[in-house]
Protein backbone atom coordinates (compact mmCIF):
# COMPACT_ATOMS: atom_id res chain seq x y z
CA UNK A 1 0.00 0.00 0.00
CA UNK A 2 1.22 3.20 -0.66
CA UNK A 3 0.89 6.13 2.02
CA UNK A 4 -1.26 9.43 0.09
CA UNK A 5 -1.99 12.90 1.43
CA UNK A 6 -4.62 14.09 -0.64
CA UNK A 7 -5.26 18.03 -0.60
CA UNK A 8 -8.71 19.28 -1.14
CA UNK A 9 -8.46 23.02 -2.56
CA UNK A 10 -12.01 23.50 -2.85
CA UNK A 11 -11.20 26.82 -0.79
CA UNK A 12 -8.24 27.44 -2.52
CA UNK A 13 -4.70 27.15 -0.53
CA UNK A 14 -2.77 29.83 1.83
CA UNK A 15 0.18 28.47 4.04
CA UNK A 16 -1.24 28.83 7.30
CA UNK A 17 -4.46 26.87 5.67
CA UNK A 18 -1.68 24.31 4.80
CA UNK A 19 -0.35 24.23 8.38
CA UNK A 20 -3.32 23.84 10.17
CA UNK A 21 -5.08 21.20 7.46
CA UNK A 22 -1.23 18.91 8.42
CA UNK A 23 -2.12 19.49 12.28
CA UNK A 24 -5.35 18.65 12.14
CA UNK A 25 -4.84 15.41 10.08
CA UNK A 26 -2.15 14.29 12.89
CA UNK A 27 1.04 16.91 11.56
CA UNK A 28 3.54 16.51 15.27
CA UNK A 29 2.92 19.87 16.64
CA UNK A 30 5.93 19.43 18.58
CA UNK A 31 8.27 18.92 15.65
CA UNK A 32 6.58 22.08 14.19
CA UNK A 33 7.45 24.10 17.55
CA UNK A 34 10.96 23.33 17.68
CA UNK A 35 10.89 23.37 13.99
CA UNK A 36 9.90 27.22 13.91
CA UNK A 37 12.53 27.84 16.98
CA UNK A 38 15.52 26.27 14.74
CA UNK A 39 15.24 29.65 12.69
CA UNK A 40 16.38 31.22 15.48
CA UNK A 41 13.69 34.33 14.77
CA UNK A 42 13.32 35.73 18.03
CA UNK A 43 9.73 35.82 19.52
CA UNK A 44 7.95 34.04 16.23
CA UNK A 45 5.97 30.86 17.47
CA UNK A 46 2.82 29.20 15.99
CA UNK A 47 -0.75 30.03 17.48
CA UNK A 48 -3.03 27.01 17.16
CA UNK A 49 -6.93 27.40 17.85
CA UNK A 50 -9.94 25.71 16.90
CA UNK A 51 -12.85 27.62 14.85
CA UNK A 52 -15.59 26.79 12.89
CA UNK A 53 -16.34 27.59 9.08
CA UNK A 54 -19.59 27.13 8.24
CA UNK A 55 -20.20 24.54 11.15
CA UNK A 56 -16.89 22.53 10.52
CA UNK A 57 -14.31 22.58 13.29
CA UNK A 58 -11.01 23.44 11.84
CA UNK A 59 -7.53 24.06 12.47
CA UNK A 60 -6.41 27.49 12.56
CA UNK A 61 -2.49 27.97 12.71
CA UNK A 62 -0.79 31.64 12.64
CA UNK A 63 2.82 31.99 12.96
CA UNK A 64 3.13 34.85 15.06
CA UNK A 65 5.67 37.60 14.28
CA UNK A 66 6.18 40.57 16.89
CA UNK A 67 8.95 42.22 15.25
CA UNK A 68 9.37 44.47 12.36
CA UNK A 69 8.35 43.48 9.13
CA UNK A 70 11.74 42.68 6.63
CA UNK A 71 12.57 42.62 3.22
CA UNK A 72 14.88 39.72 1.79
CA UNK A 73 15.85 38.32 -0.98
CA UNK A 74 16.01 34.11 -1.85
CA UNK A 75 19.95 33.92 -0.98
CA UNK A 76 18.91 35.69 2.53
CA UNK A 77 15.88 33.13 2.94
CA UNK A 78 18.16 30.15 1.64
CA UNK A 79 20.82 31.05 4.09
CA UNK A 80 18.60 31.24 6.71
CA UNK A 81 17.13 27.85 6.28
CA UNK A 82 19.84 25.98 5.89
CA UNK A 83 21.59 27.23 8.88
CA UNK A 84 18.84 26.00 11.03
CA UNK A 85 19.07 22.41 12.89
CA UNK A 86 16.06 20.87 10.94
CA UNK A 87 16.28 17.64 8.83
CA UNK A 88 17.96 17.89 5.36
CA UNK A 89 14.47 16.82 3.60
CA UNK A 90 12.94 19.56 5.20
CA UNK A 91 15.48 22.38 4.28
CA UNK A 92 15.99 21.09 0.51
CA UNK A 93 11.78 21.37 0.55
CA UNK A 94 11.51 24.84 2.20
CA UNK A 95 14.52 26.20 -0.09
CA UNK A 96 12.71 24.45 -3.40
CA UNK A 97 9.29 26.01 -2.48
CA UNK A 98 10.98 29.61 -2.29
CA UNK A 99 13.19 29.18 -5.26
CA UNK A 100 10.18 28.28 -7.10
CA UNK A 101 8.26 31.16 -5.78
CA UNK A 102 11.68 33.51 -6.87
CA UNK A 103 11.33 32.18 -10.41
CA UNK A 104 7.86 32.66 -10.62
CA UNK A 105 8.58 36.67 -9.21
CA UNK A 106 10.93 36.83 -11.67
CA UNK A 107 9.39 36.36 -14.73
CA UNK A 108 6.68 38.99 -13.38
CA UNK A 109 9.01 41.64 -12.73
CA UNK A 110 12.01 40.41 -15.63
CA UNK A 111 14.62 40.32 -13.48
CA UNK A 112 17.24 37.65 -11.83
CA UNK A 113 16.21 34.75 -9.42
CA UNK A 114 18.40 35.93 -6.72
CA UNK A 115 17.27 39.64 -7.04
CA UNK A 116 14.00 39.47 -6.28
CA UNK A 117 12.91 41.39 -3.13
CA UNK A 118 10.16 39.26 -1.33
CA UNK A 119 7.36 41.75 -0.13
CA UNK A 120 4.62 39.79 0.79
CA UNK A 121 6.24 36.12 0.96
CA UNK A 122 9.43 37.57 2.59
CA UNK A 123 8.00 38.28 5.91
CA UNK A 124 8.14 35.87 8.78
CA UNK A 125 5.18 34.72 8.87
CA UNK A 126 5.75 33.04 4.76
CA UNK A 127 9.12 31.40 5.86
CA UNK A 128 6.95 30.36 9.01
CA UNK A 129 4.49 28.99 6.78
CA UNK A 130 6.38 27.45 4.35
CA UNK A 131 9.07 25.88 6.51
CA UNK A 132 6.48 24.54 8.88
CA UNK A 133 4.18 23.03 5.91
CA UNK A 134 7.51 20.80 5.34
CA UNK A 135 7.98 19.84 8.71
CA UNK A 136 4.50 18.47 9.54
CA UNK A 137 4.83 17.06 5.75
CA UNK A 138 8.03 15.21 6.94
CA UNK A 139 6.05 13.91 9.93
CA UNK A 140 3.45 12.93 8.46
CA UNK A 141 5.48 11.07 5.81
CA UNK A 142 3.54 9.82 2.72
CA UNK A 143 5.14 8.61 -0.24
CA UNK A 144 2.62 10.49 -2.64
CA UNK A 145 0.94 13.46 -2.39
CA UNK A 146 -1.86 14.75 -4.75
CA UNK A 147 -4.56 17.79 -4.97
CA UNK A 148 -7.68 18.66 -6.46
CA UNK A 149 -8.40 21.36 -8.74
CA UNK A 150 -7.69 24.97 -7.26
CA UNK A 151 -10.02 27.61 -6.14
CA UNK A 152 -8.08 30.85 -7.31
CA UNK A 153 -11.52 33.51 -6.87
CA UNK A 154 -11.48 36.55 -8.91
CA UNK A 155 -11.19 40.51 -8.84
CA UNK A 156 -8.65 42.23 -7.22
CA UNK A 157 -5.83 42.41 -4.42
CA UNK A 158 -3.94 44.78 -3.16
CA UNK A 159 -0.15 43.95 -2.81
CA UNK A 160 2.90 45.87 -2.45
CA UNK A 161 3.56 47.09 -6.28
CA UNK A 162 -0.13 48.33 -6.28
CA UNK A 163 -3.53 46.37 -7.48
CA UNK A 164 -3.21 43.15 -8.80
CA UNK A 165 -5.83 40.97 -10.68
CA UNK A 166 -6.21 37.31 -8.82
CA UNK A 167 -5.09 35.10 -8.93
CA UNK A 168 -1.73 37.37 -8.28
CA UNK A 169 0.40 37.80 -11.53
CA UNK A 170 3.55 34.82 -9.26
CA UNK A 171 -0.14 32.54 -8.54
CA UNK A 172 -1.12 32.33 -12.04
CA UNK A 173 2.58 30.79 -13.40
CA UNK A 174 2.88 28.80 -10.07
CA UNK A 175 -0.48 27.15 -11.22
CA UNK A 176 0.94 26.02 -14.61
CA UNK A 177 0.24 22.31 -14.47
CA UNK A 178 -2.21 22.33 -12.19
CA UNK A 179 -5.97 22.72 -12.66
CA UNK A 180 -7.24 25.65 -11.26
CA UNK A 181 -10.75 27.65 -11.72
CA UNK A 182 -12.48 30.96 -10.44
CA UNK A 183 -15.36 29.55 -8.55
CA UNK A 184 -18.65 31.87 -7.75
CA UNK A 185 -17.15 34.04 -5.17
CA UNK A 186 -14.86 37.19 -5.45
CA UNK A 187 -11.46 37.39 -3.43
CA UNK A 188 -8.05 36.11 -3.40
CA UNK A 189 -8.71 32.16 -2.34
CA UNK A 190 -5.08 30.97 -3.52
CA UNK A 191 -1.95 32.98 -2.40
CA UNK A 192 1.49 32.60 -3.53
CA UNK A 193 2.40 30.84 -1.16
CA UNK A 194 0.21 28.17 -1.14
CA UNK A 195 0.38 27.94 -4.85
CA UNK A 196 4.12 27.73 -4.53
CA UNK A 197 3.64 24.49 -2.07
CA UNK A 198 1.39 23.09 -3.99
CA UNK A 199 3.47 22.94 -7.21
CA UNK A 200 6.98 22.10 -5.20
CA UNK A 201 4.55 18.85 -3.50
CA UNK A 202 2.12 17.60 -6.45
CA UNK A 203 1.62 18.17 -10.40
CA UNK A 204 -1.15 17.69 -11.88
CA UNK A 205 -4.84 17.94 -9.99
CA UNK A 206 -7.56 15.44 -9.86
CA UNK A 207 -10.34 14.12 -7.59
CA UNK A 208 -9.69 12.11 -4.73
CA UNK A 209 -8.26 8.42 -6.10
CA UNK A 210 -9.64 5.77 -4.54
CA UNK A 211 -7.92 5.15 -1.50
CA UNK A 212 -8.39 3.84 2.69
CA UNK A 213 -9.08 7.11 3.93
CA UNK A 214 -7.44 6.93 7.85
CA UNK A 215 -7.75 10.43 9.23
CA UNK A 216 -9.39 13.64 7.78
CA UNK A 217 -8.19 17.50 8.40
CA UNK A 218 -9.64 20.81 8.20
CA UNK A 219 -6.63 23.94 8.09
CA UNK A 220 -9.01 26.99 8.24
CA UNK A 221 -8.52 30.08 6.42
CA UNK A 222 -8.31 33.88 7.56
CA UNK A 223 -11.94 35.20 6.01
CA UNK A 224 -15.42 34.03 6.62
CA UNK A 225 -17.17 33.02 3.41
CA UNK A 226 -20.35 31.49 2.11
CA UNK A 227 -18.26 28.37 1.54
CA UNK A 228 -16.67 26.67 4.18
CA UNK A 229 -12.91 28.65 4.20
CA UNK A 230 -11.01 25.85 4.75
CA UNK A 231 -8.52 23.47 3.46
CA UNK A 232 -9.14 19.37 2.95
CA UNK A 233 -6.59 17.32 4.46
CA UNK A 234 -7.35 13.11 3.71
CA UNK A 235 -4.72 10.79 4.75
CA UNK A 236 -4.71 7.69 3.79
CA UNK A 237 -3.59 4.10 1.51
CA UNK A 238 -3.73 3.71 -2.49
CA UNK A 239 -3.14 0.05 -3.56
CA UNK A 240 0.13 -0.17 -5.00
CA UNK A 241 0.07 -3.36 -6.85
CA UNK A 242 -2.60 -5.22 -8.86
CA UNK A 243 -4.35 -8.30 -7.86
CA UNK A 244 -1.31 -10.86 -9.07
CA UNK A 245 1.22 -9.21 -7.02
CA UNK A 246 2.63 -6.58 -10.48
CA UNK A 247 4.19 -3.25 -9.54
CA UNK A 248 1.57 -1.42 -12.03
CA UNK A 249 -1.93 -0.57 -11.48
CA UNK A 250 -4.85 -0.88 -13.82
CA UNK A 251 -7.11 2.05 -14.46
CA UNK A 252 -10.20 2.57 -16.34
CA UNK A 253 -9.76 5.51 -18.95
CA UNK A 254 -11.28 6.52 -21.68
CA UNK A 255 -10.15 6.90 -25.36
CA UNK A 256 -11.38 9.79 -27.52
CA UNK A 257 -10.76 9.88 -31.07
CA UNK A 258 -12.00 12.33 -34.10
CA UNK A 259 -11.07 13.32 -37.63
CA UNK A 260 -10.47 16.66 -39.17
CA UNK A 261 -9.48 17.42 -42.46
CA UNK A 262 -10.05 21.36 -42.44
CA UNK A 263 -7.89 22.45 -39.66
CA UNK A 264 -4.42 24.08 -40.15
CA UNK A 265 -1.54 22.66 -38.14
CA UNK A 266 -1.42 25.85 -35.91
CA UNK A 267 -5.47 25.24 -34.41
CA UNK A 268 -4.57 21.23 -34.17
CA UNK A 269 -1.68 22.20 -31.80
CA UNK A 270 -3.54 24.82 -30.07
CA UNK A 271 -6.14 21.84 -29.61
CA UNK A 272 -3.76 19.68 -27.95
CA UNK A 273 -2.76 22.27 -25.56
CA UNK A 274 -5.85 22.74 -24.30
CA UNK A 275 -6.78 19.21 -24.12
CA UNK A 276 -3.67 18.65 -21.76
CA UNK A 277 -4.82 21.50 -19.61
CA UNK A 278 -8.60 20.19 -19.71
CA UNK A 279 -7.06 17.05 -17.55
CA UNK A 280 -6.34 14.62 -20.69
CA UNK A 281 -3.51 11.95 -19.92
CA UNK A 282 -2.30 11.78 -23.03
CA UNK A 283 -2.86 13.28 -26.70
CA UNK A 284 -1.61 12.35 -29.97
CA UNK A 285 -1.61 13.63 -33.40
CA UNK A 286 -1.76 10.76 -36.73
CA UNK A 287 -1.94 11.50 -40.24
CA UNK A 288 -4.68 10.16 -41.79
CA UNK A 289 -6.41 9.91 -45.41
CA UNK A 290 -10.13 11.72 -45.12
CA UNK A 291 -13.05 11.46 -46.92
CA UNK A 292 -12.67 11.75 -50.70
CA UNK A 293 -8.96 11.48 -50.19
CA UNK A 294 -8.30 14.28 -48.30
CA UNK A 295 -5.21 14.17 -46.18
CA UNK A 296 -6.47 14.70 -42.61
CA UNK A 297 -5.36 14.00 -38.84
CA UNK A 298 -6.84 11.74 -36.53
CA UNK A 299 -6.84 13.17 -32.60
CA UNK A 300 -6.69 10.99 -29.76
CA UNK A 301 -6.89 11.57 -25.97
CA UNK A 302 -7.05 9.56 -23.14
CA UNK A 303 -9.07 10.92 -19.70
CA UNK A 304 -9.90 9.66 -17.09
CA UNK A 305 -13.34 8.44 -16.29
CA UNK A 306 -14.18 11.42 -14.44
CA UNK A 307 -12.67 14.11 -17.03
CA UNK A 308 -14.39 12.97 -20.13
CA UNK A 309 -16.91 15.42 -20.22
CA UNK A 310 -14.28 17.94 -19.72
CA UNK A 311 -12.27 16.94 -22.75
CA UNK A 312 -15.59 16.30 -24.90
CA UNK A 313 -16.38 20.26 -23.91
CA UNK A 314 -13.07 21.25 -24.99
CA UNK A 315 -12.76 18.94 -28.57
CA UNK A 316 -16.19 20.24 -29.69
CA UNK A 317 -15.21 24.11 -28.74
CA UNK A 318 -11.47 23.53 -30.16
CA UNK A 319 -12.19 21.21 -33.11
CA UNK A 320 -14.19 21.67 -35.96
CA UNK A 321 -15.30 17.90 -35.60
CA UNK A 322 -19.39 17.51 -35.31
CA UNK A 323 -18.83 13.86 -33.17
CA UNK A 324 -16.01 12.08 -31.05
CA UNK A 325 -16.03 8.68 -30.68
CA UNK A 326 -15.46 7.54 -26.74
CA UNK A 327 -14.15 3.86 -26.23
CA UNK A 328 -14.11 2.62 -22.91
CA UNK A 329 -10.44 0.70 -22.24
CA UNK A 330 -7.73 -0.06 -19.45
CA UNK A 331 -4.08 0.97 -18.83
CA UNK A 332 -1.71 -0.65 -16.74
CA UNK A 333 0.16 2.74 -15.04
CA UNK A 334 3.80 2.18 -12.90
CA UNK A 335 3.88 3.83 -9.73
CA UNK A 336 5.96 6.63 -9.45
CA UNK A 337 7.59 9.56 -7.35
CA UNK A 338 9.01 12.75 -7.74
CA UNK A 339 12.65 13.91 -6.48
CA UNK A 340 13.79 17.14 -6.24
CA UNK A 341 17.51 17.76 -7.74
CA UNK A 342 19.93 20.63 -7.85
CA UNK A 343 21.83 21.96 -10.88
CA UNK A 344 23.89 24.66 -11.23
CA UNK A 345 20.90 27.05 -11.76
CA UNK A 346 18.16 26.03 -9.81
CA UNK A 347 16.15 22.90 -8.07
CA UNK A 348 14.24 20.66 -10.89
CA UNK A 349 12.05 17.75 -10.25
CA UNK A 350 12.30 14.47 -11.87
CA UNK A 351 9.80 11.49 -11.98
CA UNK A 352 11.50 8.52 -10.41
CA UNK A 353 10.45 4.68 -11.20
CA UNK A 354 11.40 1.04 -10.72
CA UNK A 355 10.89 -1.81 -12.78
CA UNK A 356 12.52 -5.18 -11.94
CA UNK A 357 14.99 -3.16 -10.10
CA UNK A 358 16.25 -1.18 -12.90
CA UNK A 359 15.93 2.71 -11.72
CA UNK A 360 14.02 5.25 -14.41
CA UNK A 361 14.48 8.45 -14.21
CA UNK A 362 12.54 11.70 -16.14
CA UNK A 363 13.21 14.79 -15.91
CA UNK A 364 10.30 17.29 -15.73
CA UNK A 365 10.16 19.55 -19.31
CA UNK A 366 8.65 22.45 -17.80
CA UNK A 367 10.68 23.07 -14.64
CA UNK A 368 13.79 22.42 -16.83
CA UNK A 369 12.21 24.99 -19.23
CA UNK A 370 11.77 27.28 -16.48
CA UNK A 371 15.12 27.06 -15.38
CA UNK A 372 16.66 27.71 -18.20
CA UNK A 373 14.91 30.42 -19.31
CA UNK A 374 15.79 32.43 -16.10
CA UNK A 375 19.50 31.06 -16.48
CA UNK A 376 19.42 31.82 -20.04
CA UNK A 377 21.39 27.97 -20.79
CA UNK A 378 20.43 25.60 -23.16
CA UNK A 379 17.20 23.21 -22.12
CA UNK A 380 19.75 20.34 -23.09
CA UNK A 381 22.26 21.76 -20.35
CA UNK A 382 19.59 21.32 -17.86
CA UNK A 383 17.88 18.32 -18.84
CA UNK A 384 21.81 16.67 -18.74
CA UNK A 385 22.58 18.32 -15.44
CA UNK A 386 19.19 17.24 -13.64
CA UNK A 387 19.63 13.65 -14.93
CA UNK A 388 23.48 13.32 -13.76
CA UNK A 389 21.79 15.21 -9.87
CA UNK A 390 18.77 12.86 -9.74
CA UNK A 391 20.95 9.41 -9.88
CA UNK A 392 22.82 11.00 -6.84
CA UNK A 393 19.80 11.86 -4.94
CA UNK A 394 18.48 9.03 -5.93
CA UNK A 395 21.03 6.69 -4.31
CA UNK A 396 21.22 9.04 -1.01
CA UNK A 397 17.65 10.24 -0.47
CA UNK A 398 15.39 6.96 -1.77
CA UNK A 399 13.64 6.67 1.46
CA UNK A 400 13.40 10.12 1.98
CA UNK A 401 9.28 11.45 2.62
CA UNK A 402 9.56 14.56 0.42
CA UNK A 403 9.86 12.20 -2.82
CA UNK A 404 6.60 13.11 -3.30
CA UNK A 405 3.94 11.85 -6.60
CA UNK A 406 3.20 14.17 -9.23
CA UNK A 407 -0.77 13.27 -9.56
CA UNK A 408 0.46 13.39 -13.42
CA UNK A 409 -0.15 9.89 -15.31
């Protein structure tokens, strides 16, 4: 069986809803005291109470700051983590959750990684936040972690360069991946923060697999709302192996296939994009011969049982096919992880399998894109750099909690 925390963003995500969700869900509040002490920031502690949105008992857990507010920068925030007595998994996971959060700023403002001045996530309260997120993470210890579609809300929020739309400009790219949605009321329901845990612990977003559910959390957030303000926390088993003892799993999918012979290669890209972000598994593109001989393209996408609908909406908006036909089938899927490795430029994640005790590894495209954009190197430097780090970490950090599941099929 393999240990899941699943992550119910139905209210969106904030790091102190993250904090108290892990508490509530059985997160050691001791190794989240002395956690928070490590840092050695004088007078900051966590305040832990119990209140009620809409009728549900939750969580709610502040880190307290009584001193000034300060401005830093990610080689100030880095420093400070990683001279604090905490365990390594927890100060590579802190570090990776800011650095992602830095590249994110950057692109926003065009400027350098490391130059960056945090405003709003440099305060104590966000290296509270996110530090302590990764502590009760690491105490909790699953092997997988995965989320459901994000609550982002809508208008406007006032930050330190001025008004900003929501989600916040460093939300919106921290969200790339991930499935994420207005809902019906107004505010900002997803912070940077959050968003920036959420991507550095999970990729991808889906509903809640089918899994022993032990112990259920609730991590409230600041506002009272029509909807509960609160974040989901189920822990729990997924079956790891199939009936005869393989290391894959079977799943029920869907296959959706159409034919179009009037749609330039630009829109039938396009089409794929948006398929991928509608939830599909997998999409492919094959040349086909038409009707009356015209050369044509047959697309194909696989979705789960639960996102067909989604994909159907987006193939008849995106496609100038008039039917799609759906064909119920199975795939056998390996388990698999996620470890975070360093390179010269930055922390990328790679997906991590075994098979008959030969070690796979993957690289993920997009943070390696990322990464290399900000660097301004080659993709191929990267992708060769992140595949030499991940056999390392690999060998030293196997057993290590944050190797966390991407959600992503």
């Amino acid at each position: 069986m393999t240990r899941c925390l699943y992550l119910d963003c139905h209210s969106g995500i904030a790091g102190d809803m993250v904090l108290g969700a892990l508490l509530d869900v059985g997160g050691d509040t001791q190794a989240l005291a002395s956690g928070i002490a490590a840092l050695g920031l004088a007078g900051v502690r966590v305040q832990i109470d119990r209140v009620f949105k809409c009728g549900i008992a939750c969580t709610r857990a502040v880190v307290a700051d009584p001193g000034p507010a300060v401005e830093r920068r990610l080689p100030d925030i880095a420093a400070l983590i990683r001279s604090a007595a905490l365990p390594m998994a927890v100060v590579q996971g802190a570090v990776a959750t800011f650095e992602a959060l830095a590249v994110a700023e950057a692109q926003v403002h065009g400027c350098d990684p490391g130059e960056v001045h945090f405003h709003e996530v440099g305060a104590v309260d966000a290296i509270g936040d996110i530090v302590g997120a990764w502590l009760l993470l690491h105490s909790l210890a699953p092997e997988v972690v995965r989320a459901s579609p994000v609550r982002t809300g809508f208008g406007y929020v006032r930050a330190a360069h001025g008004q900003m739309p929501v989600p916040a400009p460093a939300t919106a790219l921290l969200l790339r991946g991930l499935v994420s949605y207005a809902g019906p009321t107004a505010g900002e329901w997803t912070t940077p923060t959050g968003a920036a845990i959420l991507q550095t612990w999970t990729k991808g977003s889906e509903r809640q697999p089918p899994m022993v559910v032990e112990r259920v959390g609730w991590g409230a957030g600041t506002r009272d709302a029509p909807h509960p303000n609160a974040l989901r926390a189920v822990l729990g088993t997924l079956p790891s192996r199939d009936a005869a003892g393989e290391p894959w799993q079977f799943e029920a999918v869907n296959e959706l296939t159409c034919h179009v012979d009037d749609m330039s290669g630009v829109e039938v890209g396009f089409l794929r994009e948006r398929l991928v972000v509608a939830g599909a598994v997998d999409v492919w593109v094959t040349p086909t011969q038409g009707k009356k001989g015209r050369p044509s393209v047959q697309v194909s996408a696989l979705t789960g049982v639960d996102g067909t609908n989604e994909a159907l909406r987006t193939l008849f908006a995106h496609a100038s096919t008039l039917g799609v036909r759906v064909s119920p089938t199975t795939r056998a899927v390996l388990p698999r992880d996620v470890v975070r490795v360093q390179t010269p430029w930055g922390s990328v994640r790679a997906k991590r399998t075994v098979v008959d005790g030969l070690l796979r590894l993957r690289p993920e495209y997009e943070d390696c894109a990322m990464v290399a954009r900000a660097a301004r190197v080659t993709l191929r430097e990267v992708w060769q750099a992140t595949e030499q780090a991940a056999g390392a970490d690999v060998q030293t950090e196997s057993a290590a909690p944050d190797n966390l599941g991407t959600g992503e099929q």
